[in-house]
Structures are given as structure tokens and as C-alpha cells.
PDB file of N, CA and C in Angstrom:
ATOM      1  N   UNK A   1    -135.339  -4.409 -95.835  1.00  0.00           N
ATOM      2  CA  UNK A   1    -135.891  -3.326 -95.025  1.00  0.00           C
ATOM      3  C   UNK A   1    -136.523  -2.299 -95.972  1.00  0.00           C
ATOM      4  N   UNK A   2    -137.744  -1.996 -95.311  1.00  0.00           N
ATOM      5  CA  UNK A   2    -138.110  -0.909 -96.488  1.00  0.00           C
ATOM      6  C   UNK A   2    -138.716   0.050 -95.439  1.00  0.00           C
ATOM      7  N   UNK A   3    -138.004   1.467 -95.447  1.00  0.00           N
ATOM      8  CA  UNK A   3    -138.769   2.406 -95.003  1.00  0.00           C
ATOM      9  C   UNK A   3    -139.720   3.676 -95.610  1.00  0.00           C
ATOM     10  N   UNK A   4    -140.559   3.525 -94.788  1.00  0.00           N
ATOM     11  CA  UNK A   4    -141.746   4.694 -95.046  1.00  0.00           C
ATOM     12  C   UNK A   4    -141.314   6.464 -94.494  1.00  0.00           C
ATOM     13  N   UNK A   5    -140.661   6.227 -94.052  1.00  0.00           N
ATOM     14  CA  UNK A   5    -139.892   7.876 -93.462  1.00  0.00           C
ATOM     15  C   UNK A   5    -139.702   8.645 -94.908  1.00  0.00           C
ATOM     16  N   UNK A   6    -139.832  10.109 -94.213  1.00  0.00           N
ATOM     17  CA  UNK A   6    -139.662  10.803 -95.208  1.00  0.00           C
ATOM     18  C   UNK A   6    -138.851  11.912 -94.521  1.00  0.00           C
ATOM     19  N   UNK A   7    -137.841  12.602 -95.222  1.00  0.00           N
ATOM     20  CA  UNK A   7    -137.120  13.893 -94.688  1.00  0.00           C
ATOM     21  C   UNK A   7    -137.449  14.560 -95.280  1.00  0.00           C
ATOM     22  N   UNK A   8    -137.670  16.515 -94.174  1.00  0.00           N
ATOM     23  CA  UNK A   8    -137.659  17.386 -94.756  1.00  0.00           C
ATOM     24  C   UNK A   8    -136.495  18.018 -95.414  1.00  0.00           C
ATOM     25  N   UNK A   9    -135.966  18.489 -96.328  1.00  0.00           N
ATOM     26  CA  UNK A   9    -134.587  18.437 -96.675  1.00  0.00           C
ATOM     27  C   UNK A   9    -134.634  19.116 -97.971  1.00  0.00           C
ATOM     28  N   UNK A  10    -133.724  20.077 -97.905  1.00  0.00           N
ATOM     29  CA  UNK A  10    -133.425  20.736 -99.866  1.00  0.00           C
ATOM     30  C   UNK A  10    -132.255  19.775-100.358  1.00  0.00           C
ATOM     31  N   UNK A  11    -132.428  19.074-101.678  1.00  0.00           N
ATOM     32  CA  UNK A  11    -131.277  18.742-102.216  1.00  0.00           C
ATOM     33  C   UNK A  11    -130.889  19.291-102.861  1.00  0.00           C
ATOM     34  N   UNK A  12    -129.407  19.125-102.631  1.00  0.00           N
ATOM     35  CA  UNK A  12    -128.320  20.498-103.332  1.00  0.00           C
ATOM     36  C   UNK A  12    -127.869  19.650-104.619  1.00  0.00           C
ATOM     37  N   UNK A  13    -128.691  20.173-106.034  1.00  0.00           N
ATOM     38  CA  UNK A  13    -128.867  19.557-107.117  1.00  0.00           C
ATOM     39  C   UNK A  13    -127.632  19.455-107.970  1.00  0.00           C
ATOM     40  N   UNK A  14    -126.920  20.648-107.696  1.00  0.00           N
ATOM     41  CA  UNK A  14    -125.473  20.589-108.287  1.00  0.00           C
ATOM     42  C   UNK A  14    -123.962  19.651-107.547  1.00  0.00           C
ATOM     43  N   UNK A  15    -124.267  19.300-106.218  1.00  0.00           N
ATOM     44  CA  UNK A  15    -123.603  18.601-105.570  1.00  0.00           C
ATOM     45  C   UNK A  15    -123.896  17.033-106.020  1.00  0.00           C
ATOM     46  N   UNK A  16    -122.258  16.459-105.778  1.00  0.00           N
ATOM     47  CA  UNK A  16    -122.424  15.214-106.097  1.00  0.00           C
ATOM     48  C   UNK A  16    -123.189  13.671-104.975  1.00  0.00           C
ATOM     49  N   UNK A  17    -123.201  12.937-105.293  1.00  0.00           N
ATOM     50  CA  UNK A  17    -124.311  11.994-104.562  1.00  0.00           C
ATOM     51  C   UNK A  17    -123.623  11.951-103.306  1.00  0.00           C
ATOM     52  N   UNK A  18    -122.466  11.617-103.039  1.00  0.00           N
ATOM     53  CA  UNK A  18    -121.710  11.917-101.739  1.00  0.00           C
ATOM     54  C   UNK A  18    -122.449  13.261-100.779  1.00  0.00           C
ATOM     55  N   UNK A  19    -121.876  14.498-101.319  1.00  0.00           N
ATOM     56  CA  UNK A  19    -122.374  15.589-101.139  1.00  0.00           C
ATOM     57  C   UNK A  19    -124.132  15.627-100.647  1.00  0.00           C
ATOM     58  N   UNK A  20    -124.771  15.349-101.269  1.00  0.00           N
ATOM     59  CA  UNK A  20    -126.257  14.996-101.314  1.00  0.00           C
ATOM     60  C   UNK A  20    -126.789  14.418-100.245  1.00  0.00           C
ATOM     61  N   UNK A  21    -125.664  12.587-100.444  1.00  0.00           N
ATOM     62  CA  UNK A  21    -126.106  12.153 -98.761  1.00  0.00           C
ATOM     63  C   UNK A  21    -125.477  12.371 -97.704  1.00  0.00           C
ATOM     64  N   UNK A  22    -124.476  14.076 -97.449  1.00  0.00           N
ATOM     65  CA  UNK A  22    -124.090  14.224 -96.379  1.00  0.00           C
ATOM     66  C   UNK A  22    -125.120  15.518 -95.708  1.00  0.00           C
ATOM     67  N   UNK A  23    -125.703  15.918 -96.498  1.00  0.00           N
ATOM     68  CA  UNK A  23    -126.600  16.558 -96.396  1.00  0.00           C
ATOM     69  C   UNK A  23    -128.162  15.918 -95.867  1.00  0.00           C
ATOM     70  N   UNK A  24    -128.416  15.160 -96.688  1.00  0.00           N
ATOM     71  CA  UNK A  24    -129.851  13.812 -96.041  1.00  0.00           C
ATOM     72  C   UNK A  24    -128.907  13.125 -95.330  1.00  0.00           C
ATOM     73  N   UNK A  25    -127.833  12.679 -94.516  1.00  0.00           N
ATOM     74  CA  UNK A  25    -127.739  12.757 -92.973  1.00  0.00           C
ATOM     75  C   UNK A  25    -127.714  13.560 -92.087  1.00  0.00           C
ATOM     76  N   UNK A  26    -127.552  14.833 -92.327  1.00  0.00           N
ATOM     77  CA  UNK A  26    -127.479  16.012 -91.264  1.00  0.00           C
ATOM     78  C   UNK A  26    -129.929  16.021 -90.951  1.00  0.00           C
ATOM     79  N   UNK A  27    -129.508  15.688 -91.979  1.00  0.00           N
ATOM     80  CA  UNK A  27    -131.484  16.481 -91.940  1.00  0.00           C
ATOM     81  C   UNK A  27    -131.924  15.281 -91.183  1.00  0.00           C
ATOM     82  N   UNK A  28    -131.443  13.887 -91.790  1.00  0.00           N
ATOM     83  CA  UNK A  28    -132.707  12.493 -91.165  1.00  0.00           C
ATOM     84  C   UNK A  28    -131.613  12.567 -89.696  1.00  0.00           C
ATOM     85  N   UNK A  29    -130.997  12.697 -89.345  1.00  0.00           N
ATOM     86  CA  UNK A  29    -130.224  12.679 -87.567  1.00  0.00           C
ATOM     87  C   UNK A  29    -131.195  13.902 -87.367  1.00  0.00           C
ATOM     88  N   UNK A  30    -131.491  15.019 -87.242  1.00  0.00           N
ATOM     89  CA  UNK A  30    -132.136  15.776 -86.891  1.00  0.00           C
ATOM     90  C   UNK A  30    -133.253  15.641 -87.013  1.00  0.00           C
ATOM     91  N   UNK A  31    -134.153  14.614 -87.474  1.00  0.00           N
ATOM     92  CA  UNK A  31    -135.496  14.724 -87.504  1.00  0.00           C
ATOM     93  C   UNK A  31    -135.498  13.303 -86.938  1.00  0.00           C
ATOM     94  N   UNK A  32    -134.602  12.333 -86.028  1.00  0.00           N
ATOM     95  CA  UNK A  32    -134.554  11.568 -85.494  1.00  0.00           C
ATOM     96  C   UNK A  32    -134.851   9.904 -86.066  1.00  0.00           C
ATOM     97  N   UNK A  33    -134.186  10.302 -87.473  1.00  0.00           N
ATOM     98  CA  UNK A  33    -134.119   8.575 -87.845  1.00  0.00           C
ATOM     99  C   UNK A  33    -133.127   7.859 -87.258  1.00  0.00           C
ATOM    100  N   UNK A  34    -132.789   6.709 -87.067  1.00  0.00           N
ATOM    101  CA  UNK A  34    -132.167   5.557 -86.253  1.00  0.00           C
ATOM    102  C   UNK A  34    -131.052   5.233 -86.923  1.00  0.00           C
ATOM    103  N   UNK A  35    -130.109   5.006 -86.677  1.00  0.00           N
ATOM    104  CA  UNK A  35    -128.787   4.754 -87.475  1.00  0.00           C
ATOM    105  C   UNK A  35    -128.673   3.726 -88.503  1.00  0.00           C
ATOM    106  N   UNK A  36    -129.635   2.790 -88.122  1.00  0.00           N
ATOM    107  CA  UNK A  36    -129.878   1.529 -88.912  1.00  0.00           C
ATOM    108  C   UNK A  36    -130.572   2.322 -90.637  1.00  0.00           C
ATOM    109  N   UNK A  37    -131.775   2.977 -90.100  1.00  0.00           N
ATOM    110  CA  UNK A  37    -132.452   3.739 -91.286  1.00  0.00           C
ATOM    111  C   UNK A  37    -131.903   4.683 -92.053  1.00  0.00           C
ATOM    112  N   UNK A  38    -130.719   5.320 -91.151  1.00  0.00           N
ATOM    113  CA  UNK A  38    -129.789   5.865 -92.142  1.00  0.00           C
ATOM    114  C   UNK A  38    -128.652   5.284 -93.228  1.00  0.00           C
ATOM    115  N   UNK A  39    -128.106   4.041 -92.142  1.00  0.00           N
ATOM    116  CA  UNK A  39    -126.815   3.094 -93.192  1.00  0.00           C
ATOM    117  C   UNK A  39    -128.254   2.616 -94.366  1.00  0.00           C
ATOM    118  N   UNK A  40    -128.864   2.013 -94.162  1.00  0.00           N
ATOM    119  CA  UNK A  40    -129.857   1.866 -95.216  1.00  0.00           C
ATOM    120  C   UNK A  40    -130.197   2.066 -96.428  1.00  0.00           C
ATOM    121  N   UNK A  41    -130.629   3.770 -95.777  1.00  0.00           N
ATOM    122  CA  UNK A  41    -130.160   4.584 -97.156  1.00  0.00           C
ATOM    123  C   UNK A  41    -128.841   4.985 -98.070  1.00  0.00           C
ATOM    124  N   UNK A  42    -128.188   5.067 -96.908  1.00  0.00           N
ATOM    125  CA  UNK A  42    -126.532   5.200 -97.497  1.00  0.00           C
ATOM    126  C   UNK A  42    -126.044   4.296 -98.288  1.00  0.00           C
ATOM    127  N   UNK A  43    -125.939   2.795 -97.678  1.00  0.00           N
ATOM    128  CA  UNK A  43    -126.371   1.696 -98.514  1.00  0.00           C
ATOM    129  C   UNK A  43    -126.870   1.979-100.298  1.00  0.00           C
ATOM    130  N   UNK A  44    -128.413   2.613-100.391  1.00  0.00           N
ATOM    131  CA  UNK A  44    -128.330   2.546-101.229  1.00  0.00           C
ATOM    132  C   UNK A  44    -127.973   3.070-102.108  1.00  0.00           C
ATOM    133  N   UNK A  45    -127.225   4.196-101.608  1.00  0.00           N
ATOM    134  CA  UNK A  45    -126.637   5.439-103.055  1.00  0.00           C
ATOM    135  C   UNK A  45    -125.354   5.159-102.849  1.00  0.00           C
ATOM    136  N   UNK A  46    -125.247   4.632-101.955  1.00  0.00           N
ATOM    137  CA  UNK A  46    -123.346   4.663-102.329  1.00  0.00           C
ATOM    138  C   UNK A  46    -123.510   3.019-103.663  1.00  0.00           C
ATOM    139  N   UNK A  47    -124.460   2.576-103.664  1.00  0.00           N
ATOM    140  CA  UNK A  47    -124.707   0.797-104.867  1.00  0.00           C
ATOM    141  C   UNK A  47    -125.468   1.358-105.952  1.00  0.00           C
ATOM    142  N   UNK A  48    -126.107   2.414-106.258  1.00  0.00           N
ATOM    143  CA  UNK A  48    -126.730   3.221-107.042  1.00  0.00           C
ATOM    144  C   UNK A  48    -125.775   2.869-108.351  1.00  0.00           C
ATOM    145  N   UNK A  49    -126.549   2.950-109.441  1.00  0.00           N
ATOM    146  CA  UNK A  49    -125.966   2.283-110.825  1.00  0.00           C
ATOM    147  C   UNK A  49    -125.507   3.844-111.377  1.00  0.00           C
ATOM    148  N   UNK A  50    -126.301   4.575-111.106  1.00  0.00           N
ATOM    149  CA  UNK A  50    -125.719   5.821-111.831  1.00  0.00           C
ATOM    150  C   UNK A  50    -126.551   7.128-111.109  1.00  0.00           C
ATOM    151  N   UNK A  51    -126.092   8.376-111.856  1.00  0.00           N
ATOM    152  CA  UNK A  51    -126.821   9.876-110.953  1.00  0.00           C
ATOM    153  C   UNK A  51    -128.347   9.609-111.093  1.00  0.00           C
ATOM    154  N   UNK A  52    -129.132   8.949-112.223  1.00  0.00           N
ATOM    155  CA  UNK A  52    -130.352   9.026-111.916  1.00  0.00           C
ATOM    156  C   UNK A  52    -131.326   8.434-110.947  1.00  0.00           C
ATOM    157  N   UNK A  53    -130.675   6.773-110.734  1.00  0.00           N
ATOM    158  CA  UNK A  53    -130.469   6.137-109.546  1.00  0.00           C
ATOM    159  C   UNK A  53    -130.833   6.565-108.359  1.00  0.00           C
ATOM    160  N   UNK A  54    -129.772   7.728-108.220  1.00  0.00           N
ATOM    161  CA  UNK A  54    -129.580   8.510-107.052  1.00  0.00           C
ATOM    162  C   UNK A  54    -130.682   9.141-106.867  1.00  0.00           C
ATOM    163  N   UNK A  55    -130.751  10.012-107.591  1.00  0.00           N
ATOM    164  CA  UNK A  55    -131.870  10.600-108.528  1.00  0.00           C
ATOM    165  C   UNK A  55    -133.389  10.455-107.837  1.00  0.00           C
ATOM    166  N   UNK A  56    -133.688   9.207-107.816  1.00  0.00           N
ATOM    167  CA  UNK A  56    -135.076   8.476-107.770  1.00  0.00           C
ATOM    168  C   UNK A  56    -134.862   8.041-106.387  1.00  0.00           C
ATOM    169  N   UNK A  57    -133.919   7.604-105.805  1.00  0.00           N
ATOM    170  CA  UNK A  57    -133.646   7.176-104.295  1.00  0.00           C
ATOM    171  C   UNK A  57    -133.694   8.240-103.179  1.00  0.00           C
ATOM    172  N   UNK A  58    -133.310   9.509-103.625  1.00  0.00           N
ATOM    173  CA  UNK A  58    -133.426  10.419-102.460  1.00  0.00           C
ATOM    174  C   UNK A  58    -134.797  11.424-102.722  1.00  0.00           C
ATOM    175  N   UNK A  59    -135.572  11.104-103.931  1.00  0.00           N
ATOM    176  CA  UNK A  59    -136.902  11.529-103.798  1.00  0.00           C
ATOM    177  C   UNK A  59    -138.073  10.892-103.363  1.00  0.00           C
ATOM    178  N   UNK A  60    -137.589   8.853-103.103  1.00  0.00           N
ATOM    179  CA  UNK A  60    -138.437   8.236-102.164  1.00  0.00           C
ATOM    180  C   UNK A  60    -138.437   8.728-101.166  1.00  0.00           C
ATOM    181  N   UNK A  61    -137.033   9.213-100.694  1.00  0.00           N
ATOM    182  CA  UNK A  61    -137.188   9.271 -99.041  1.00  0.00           C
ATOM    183  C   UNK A  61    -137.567  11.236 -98.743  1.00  0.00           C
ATOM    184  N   UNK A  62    -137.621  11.243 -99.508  1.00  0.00           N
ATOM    185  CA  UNK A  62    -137.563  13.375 -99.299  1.00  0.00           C
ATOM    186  C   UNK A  62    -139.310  13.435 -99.226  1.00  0.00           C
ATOM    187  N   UNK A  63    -139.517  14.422 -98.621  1.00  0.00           N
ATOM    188  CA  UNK A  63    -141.078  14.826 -98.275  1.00  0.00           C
ATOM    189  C   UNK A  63    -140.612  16.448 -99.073  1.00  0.00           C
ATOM    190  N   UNK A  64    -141.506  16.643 -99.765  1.00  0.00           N
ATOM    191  CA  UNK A  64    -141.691  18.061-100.221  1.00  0.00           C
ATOM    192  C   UNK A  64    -141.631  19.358 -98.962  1.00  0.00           C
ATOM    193  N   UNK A  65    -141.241  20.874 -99.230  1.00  0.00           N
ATOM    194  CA  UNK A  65    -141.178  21.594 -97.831  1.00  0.00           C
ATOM    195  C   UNK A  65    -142.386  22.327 -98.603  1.00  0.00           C
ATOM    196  N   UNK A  66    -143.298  22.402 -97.586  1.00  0.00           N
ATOM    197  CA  UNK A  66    -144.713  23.320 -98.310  1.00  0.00           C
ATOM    198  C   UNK A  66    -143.989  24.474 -97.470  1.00  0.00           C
ATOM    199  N   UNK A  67    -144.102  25.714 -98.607  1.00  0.00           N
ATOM    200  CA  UNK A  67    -143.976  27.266 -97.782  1.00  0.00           C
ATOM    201  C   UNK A  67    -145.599  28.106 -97.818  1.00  0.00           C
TER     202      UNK A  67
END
């Protein structure tokens, strides 16, 4: 599965990857991704080799917030 979605979302840089993706689930349920597209992602940071991993995985899915 590969998704093209993007969340609007601040990541909380000092929080750990847990922390991180409980946060990019509160934001992608609110901007109406599908449960499937969420285990997905969860999926992949909870198999993530290390923080940079993580790192690079939640900036595929993050959309920048223009102010």
C-alpha cells in the first residue's frame, strides 16, 4: 500500500516516536484518513530501524502548515 495523503500536523520533535505517532493519529482521524491508512502508517514506525527512520517516515506523510 502506498499512500499519497498528507497531514497537517506539528511534530513534537522532542517527543519520542510513540509520542509523535499519537499525535499524527489525533491529526490524520481529524482530517479523515481511514483506519486502514492509519495502521499503515503505524505499521511503519512502530518497524522503523531507528529515530531517523522515523525521522523520514513522518515527513512523507506531513504536508508543511503555510502561515
Amino acid at each position: 500500500m502506498r499512500i499519497r495523503k498528507k497531514v497537517q500536523w506539528i511534530i513534537p520533535v522532542e517527543a519520542d516516536r510513540f509520542a509523535q505517532l499519537g499525535a499524527f493519529v489525533k491529526a490524520a482521524e481529524t482530517q479523515g484518513w481511514s483506519e486502514a491508512e492509519i495502521q499503515f502508517v503505524m505499521d511503519e514506525i512502530v518497524e522503523a530501524r531507528d529515530e531517523a527512520e522515523v525521522n523520514l517516515i513522518f515527513q512523507d506523510y506531513t504536508q508543511p502548515i503555510r502561515r
